[in-house]
PDB file of N, CA and C in Angstrom:
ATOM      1  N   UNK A   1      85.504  44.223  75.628  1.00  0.00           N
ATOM      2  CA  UNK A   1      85.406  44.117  74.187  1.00  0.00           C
ATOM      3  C   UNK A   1      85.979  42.748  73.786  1.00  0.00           C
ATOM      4  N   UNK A   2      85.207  41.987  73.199  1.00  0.00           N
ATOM      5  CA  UNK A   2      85.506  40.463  72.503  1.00  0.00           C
ATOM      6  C   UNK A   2      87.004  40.600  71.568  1.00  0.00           C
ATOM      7  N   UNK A   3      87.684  39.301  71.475  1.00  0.00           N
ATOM      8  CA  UNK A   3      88.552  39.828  70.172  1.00  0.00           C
ATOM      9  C   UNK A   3      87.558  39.943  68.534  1.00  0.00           C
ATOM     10  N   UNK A   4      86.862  39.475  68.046  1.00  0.00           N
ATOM     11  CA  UNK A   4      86.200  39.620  67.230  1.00  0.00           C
ATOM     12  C   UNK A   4      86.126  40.946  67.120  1.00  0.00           C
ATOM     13  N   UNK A   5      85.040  42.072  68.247  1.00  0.00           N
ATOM     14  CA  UNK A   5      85.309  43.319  68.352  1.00  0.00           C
ATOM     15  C   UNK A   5      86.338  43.630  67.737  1.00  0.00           C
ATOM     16  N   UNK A   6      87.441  43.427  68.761  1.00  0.00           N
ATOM     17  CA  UNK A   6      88.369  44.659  68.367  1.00  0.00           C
ATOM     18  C   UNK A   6      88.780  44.650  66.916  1.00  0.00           C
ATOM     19  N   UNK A   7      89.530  43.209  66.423  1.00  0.00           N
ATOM     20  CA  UNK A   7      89.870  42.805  65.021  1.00  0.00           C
ATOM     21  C   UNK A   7      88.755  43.923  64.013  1.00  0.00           C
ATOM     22  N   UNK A   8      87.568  43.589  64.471  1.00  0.00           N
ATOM     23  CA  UNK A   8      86.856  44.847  63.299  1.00  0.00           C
ATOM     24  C   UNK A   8      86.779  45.964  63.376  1.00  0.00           C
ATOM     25  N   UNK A   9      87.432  46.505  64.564  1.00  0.00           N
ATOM     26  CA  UNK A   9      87.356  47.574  64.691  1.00  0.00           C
ATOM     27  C   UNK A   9      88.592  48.311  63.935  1.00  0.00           C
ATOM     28  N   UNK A  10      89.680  47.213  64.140  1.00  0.00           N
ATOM     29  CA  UNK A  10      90.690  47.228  63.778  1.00  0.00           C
ATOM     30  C   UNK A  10      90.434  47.329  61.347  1.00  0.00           C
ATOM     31  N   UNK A  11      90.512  46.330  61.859  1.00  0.00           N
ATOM     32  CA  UNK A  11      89.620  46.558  59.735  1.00  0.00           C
ATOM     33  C   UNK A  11      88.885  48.042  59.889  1.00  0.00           C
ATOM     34  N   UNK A  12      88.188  48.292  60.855  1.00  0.00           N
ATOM     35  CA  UNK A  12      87.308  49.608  60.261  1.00  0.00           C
ATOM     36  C   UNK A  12      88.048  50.859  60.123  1.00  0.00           C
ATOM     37  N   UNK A  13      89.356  51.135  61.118  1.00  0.00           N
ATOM     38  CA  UNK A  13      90.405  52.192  61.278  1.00  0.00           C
ATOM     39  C   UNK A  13      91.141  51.979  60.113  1.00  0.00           C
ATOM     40  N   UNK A  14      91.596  50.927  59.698  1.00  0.00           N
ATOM     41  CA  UNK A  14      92.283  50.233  59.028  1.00  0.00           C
ATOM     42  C   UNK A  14      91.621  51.462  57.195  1.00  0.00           C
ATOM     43  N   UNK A  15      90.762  50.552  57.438  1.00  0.00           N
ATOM     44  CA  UNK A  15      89.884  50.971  55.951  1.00  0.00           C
ATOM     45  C   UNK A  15      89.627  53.157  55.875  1.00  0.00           C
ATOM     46  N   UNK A  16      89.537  53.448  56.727  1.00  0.00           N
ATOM     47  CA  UNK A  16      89.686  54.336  57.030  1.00  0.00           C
ATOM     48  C   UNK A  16      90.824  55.430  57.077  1.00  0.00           C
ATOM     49  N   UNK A  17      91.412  54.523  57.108  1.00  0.00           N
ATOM     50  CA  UNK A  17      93.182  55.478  56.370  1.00  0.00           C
ATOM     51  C   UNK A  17      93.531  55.075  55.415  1.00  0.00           C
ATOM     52  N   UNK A  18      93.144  53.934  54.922  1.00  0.00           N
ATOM     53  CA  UNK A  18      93.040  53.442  53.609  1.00  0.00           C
ATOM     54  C   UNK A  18      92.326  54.794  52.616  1.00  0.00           C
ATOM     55  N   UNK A  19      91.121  55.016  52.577  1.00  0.00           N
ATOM     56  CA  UNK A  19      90.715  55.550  52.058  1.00  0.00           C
ATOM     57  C   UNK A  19      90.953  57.098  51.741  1.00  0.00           C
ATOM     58  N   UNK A  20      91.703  57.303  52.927  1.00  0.00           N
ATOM     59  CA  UNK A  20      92.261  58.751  52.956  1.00  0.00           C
ATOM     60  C   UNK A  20      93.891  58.717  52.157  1.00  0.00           C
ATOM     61  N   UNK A  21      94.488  57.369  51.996  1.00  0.00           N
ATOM     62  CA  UNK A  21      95.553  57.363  51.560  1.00  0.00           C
ATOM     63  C   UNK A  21      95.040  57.856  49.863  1.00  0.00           C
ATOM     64  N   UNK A  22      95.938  58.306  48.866  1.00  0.00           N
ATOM     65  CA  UNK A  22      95.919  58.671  47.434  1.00  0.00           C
ATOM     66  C   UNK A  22      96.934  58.471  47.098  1.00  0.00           C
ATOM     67  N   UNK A  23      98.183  58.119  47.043  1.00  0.00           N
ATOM     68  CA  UNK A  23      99.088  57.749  47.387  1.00  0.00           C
ATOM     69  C   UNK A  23      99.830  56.747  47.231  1.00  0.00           C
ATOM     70  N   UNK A  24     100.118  55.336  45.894  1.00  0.00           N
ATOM     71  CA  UNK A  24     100.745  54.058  46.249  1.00  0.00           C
ATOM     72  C   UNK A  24     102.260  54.401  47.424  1.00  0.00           C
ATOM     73  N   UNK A  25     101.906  53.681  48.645  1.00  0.00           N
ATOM     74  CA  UNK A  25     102.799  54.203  49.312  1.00  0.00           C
ATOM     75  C   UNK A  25     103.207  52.627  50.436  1.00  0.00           C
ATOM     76  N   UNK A  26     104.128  52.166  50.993  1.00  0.00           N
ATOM     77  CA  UNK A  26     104.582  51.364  51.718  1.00  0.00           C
ATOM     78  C   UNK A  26     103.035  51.602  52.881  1.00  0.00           C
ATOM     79  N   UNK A  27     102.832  52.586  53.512  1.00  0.00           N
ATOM     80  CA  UNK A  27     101.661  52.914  54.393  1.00  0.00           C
ATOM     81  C   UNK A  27     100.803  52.260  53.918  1.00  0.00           C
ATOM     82  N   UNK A  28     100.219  52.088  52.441  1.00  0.00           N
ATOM     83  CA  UNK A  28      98.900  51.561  51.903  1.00  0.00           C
ATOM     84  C   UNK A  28      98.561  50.491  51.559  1.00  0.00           C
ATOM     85  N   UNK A  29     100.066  49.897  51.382  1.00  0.00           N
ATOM     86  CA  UNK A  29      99.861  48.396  51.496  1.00  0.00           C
ATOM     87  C   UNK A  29     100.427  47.752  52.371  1.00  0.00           C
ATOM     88  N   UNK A  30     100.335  48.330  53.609  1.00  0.00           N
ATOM     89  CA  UNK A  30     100.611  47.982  54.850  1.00  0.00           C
ATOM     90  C   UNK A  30      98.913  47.374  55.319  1.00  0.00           C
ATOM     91  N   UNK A  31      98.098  48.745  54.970  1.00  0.00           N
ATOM     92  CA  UNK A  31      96.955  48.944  55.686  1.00  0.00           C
ATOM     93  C   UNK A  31      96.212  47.900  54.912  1.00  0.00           C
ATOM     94  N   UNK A  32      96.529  47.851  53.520  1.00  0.00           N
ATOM     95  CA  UNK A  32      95.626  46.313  52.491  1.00  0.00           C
ATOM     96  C   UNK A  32      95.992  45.359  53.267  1.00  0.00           C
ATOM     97  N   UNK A  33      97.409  45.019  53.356  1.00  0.00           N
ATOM     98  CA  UNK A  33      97.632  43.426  54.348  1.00  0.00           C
ATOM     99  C   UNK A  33      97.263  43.215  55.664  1.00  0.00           C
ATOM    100  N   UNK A  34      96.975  44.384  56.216  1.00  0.00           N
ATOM    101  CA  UNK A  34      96.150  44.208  57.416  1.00  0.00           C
ATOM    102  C   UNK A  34      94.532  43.790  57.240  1.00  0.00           C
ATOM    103  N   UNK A  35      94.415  44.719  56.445  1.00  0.00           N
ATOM    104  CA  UNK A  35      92.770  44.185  56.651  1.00  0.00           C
ATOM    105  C   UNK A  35      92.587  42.531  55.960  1.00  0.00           C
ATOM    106  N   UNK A  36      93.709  42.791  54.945  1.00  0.00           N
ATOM    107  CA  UNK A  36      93.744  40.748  54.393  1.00  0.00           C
ATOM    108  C   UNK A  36      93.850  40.037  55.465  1.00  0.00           C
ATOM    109  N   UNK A  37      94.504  40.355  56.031  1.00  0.00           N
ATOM    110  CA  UNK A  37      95.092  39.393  57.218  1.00  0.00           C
ATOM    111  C   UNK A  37      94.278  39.122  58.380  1.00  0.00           C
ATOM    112  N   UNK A  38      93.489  40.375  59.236  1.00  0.00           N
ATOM    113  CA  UNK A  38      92.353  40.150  59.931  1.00  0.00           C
ATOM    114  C   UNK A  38      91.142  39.481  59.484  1.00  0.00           C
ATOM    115  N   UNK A  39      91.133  39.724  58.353  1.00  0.00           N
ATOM    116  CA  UNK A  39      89.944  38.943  57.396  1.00  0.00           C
ATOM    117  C   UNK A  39      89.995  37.569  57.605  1.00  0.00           C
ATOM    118  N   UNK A  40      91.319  37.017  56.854  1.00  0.00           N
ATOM    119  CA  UNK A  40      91.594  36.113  57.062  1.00  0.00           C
ATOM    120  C   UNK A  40      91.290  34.765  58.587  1.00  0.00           C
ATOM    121  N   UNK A  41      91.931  35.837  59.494  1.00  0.00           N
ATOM    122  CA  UNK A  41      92.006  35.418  61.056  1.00  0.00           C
ATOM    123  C   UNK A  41      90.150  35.435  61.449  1.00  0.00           C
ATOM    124  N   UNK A  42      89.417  36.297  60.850  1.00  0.00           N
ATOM    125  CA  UNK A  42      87.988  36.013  61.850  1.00  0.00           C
ATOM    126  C   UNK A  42      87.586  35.007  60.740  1.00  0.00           C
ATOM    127  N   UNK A  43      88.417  34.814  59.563  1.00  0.00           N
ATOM    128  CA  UNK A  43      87.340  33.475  58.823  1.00  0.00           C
ATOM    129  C   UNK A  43      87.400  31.973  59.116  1.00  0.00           C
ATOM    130  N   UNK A  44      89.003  32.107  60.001  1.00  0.00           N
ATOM    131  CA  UNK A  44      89.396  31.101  60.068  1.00  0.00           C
ATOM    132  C   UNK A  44      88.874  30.965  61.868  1.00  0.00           C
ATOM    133  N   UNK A  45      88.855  31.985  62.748  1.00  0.00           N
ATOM    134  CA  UNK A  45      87.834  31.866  64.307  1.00  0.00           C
ATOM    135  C   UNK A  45      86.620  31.312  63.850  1.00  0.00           C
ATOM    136  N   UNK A  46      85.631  31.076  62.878  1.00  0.00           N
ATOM    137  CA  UNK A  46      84.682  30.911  63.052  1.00  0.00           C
ATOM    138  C   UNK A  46      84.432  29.375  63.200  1.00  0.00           C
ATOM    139  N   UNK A  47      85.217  28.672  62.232  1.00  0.00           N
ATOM    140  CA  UNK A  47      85.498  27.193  62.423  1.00  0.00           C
ATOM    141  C   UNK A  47      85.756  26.817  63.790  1.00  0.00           C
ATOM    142  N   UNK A  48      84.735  26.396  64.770  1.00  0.00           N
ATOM    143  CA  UNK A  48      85.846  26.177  66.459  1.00  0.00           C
ATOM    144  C   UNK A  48      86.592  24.782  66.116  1.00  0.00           C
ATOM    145  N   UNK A  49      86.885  24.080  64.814  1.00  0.00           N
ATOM    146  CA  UNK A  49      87.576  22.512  64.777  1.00  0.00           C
ATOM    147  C   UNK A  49      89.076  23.274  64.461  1.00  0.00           C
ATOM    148  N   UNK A  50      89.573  24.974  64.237  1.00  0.00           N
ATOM    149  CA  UNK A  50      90.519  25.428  63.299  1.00  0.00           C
ATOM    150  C   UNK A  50      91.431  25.579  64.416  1.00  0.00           C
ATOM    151  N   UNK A  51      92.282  25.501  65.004  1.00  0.00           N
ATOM    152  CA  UNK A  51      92.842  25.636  66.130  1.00  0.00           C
ATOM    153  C   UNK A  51      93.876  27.183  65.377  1.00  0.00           C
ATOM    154  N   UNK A  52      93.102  28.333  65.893  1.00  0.00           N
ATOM    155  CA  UNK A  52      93.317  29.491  64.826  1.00  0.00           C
ATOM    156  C   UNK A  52      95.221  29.715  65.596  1.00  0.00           C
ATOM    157  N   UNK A  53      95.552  29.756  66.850  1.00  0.00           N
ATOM    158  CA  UNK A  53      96.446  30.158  67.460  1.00  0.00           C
ATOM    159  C   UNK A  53      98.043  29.554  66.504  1.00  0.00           C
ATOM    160  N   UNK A  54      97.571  28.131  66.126  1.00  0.00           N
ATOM    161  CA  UNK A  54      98.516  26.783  65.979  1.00  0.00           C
ATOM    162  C   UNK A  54      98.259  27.616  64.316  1.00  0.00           C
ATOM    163  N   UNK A  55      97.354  27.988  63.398  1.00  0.00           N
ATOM    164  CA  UNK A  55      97.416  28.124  62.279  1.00  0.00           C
ATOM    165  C   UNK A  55      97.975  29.727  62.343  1.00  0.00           C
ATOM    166  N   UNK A  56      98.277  30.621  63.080  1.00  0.00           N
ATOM    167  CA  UNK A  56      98.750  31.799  62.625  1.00  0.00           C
ATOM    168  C   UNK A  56      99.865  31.861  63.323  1.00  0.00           C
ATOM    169  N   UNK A  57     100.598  30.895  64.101  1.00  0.00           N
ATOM    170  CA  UNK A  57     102.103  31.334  64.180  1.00  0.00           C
ATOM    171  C   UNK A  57     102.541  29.840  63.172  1.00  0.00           C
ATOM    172  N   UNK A  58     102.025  29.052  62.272  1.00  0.00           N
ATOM    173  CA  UNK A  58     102.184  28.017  61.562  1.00  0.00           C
ATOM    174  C   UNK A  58     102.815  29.420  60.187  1.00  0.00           C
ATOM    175  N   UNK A  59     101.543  30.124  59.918  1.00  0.00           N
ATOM    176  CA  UNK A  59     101.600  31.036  58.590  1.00  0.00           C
ATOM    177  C   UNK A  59     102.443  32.217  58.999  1.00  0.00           C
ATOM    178  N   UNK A  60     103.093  32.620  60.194  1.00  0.00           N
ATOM    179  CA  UNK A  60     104.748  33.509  60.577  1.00  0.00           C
ATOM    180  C   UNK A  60     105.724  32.285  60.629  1.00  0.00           C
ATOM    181  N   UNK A  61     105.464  31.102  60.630  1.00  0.00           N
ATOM    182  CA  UNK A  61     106.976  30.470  60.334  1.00  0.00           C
ATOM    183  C   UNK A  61     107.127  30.776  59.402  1.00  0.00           C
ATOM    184  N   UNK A  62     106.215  30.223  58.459  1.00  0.00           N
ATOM    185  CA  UNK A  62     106.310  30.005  56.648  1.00  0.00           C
ATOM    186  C   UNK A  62     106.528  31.564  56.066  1.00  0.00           C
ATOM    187  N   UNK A  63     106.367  32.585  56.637  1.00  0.00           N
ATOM    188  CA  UNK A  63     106.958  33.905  56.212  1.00  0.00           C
ATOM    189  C   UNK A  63     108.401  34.203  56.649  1.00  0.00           C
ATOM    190  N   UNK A  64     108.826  33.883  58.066  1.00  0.00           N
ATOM    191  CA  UNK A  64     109.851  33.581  58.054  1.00  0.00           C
ATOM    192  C   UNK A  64     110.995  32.566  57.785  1.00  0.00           C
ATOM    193  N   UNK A  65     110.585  31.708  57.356  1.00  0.00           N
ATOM    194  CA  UNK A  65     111.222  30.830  55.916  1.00  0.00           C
ATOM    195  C   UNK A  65     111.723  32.096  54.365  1.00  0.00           C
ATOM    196  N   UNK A  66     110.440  32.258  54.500  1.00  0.00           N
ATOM    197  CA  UNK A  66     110.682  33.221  53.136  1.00  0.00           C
ATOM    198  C   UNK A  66     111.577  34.040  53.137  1.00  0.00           C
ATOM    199  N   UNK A  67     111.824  34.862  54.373  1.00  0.00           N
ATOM    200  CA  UNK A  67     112.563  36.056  54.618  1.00  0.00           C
ATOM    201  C   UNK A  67     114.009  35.893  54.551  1.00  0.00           C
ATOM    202  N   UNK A  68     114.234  34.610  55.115  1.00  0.00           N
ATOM    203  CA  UNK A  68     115.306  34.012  55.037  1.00  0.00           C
ATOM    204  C   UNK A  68     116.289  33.703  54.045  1.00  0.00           C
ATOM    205  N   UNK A  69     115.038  33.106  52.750  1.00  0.00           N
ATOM    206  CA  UNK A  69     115.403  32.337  51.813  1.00  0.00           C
ATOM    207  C   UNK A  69     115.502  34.139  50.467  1.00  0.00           C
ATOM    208  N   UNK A  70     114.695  35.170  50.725  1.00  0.00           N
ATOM    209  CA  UNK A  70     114.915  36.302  50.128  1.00  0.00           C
ATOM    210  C   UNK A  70     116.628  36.464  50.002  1.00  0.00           C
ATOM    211  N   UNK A  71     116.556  37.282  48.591  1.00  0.00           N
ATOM    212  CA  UNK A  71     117.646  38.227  48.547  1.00  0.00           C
ATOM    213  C   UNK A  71     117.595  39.784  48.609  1.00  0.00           C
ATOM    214  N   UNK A  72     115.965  40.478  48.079  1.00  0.00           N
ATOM    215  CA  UNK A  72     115.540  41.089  47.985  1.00  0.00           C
ATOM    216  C   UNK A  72     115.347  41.605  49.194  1.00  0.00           C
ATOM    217  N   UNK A  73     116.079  43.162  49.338  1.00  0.00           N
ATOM    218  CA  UNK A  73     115.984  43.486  50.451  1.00  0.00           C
ATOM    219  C   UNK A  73     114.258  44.123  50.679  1.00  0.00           C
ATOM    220  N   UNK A  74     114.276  44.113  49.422  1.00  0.00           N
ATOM    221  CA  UNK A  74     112.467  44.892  48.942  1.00  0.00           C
ATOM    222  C   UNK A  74     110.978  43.953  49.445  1.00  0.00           C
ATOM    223  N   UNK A  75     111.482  42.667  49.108  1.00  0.00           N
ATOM    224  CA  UNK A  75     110.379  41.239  49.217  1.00  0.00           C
ATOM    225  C   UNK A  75     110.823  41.341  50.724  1.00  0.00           C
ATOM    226  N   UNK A  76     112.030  41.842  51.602  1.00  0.00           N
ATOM    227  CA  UNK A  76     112.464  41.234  52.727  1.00  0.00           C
ATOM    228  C   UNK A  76     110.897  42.063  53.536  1.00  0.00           C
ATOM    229  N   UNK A  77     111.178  43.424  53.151  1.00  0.00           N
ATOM    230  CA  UNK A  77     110.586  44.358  53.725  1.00  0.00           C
ATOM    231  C   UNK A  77     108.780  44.383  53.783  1.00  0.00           C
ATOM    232  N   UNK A  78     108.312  43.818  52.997  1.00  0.00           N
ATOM    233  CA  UNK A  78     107.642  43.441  52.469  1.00  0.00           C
ATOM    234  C   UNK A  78     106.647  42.171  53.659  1.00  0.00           C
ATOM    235  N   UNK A  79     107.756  41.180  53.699  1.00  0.00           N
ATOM    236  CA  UNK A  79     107.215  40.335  54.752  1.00  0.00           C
ATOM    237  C   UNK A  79     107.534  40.346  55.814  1.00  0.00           C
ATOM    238  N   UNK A  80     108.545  41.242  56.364  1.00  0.00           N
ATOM    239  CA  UNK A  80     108.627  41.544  57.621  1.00  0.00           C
ATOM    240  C   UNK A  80     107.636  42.223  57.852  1.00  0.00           C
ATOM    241  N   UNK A  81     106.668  43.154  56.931  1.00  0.00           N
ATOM    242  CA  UNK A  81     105.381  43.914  57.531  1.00  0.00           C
ATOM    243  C   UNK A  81     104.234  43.183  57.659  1.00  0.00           C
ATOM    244  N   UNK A  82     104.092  42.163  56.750  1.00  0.00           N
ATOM    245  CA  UNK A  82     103.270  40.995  57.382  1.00  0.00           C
ATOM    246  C   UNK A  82     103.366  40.533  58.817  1.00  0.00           C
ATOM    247  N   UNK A  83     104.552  40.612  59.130  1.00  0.00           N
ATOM    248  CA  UNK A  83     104.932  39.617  60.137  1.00  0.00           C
ATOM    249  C   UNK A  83     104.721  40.033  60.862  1.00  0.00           C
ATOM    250  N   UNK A  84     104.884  41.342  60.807  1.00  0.00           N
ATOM    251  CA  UNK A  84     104.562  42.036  62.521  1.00  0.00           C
ATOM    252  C   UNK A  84     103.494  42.562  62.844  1.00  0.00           C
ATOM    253  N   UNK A  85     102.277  42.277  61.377  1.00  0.00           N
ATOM    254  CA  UNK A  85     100.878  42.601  61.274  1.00  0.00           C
ATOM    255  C   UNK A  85     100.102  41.273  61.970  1.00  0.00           C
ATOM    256  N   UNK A  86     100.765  40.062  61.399  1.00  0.00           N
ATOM    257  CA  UNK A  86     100.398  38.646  62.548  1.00  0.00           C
ATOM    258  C   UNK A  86     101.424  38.831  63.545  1.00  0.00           C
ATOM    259  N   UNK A  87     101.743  38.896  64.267  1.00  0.00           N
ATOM    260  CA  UNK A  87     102.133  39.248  65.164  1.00  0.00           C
ATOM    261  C   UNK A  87     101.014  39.995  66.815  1.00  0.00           C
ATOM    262  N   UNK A  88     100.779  41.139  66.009  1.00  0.00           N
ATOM    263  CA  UNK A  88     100.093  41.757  66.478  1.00  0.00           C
ATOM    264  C   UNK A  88      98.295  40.836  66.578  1.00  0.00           C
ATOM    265  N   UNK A  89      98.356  40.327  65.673  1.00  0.00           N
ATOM    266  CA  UNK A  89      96.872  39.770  65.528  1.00  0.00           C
ATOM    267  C   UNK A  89      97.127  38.299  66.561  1.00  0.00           C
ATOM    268  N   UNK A  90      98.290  37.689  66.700  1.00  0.00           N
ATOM    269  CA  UNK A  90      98.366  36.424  67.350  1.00  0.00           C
ATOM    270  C   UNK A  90      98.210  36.881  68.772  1.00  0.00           C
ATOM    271  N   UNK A  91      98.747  37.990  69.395  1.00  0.00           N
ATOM    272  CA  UNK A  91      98.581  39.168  70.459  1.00  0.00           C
ATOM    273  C   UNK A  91      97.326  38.837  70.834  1.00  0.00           C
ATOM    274  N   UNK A  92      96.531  39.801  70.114  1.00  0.00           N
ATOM    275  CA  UNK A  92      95.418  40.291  70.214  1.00  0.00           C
ATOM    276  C   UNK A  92      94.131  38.502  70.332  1.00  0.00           C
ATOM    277  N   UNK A  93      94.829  37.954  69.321  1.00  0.00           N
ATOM    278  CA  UNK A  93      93.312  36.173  69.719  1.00  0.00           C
ATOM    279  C   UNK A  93      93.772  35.205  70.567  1.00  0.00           C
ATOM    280  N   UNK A  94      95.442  35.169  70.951  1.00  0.00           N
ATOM    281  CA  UNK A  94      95.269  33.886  71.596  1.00  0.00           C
ATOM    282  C   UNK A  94      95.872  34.437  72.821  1.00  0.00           C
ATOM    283  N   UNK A  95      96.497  35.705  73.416  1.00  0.00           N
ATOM    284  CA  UNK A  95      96.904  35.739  74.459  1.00  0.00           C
ATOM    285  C   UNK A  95      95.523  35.992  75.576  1.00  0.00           C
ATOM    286  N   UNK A  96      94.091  36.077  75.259  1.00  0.00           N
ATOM    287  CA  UNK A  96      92.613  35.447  76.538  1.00  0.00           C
ATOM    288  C   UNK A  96      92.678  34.220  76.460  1.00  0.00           C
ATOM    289  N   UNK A  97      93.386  33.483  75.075  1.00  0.00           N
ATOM    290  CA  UNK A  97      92.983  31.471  74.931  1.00  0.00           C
ATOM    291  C   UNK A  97      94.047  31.276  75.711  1.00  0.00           C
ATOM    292  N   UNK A  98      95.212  31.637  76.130  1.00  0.00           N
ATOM    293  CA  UNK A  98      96.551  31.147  76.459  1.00  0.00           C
ATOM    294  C   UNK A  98      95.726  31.747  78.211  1.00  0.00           C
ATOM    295  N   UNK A  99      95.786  32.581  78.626  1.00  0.00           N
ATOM    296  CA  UNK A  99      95.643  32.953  79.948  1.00  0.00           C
ATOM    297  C   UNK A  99      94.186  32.193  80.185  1.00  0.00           C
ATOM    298  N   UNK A 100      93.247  32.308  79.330  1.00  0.00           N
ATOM    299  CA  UNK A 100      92.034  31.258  80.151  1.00  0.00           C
ATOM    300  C   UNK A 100      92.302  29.707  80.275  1.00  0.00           C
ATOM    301  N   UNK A 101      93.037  29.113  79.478  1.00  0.00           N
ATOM    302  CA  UNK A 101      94.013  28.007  79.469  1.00  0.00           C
ATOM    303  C   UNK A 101      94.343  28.180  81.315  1.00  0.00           C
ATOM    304  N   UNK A 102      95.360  28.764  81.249  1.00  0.00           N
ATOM    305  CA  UNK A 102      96.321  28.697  82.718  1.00  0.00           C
ATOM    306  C   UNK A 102      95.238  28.998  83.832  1.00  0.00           C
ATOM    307  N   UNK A 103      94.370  29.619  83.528  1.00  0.00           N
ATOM    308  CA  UNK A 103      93.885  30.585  84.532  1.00  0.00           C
ATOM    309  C   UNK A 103      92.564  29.341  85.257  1.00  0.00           C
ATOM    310  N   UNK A 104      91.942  28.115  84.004  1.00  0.00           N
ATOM    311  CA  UNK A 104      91.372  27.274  83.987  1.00  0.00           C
ATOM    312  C   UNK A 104      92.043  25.776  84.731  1.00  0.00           C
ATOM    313  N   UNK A 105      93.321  25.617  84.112  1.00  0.00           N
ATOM    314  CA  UNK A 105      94.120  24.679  85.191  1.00  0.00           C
ATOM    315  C   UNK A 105      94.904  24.812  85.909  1.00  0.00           C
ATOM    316  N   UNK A 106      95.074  26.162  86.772  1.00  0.00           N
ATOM    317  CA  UNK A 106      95.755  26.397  87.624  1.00  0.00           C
ATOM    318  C   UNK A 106      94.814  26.318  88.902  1.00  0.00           C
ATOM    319  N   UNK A 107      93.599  26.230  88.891  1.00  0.00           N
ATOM    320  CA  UNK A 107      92.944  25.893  89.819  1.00  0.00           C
ATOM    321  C   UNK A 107      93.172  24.459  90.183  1.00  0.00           C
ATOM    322  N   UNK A 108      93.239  23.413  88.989  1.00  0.00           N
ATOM    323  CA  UNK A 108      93.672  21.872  89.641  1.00  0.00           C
ATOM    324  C   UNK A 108      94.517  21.681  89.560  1.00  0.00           C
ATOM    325  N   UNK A 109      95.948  23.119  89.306  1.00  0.00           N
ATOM    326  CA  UNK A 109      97.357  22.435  90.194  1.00  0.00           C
ATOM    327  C   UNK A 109      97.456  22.742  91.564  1.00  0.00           C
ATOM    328  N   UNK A 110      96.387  24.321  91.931  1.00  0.00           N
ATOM    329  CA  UNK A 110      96.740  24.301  93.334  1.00  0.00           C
ATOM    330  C   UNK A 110      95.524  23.456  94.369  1.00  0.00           C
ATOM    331  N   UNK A 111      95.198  22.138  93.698  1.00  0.00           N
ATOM    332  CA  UNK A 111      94.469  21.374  94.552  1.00  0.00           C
ATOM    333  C   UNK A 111      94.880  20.487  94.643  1.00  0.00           C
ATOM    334  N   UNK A 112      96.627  20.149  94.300  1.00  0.00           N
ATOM    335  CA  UNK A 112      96.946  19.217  94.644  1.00  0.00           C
ATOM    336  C   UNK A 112      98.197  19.821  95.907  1.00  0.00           C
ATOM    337  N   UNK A 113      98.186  20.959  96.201  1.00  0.00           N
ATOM    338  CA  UNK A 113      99.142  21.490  96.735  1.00  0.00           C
ATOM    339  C   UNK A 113      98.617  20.989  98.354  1.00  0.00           C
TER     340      UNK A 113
END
């Protein structure tokens, strides 16, 4: 399964408990910032000039700036669920780019061995 796949599959589960939620509840706008956030991430894969890996732990610094700079233990909570929603999404797109990376020049380090 591609990451593209999964990410929508991910939005489709996503939307799917969404819809069953009735509820304003921490759960429901958990499940809104997820699907924002995957959204986000396949709009920004489609560009191949977007170096998506370098732009989504760029946009978890800048949340953790925020978290920092919070007093609100409420706003804290808030972007710590972001964070661990990119988190999970930086997981899921760049750890095949990071291993096909190594997996691509580790063949011409062991040809110099």
């Amino acid at each position: 399964m591609s990451v593209q796949q999964i990410l929508l599959k991910e939005i489709e589960e996503s939307r799917k408990w969404l819809d069953r939620e009735t509820e304003d509840s921490t759960y429901k706008r958990d499940l809104q910032k997820r699907i924002e956030l995957i959204n986000w991430v396949l709009e920004n894969m489609n560009n191949p000039d977007n170096p998506i890996c370098d732009n989504i732990e760029s946009r978890m610094s800048d949340i953790i700036l925020k978290i920092n700079q919070t007093q609100s233990i409420i706003a804290a909570d808030k972007l710590q669920s972001e964070l661990r929603i990119l988190e999970w999404v930086l997981y899921q797109v760049c750890v095949n780019k990071k291993w096909n990376y190594f997996r691509d020049n580790l063949g011409k380090a062991t040809s110099y061995i």
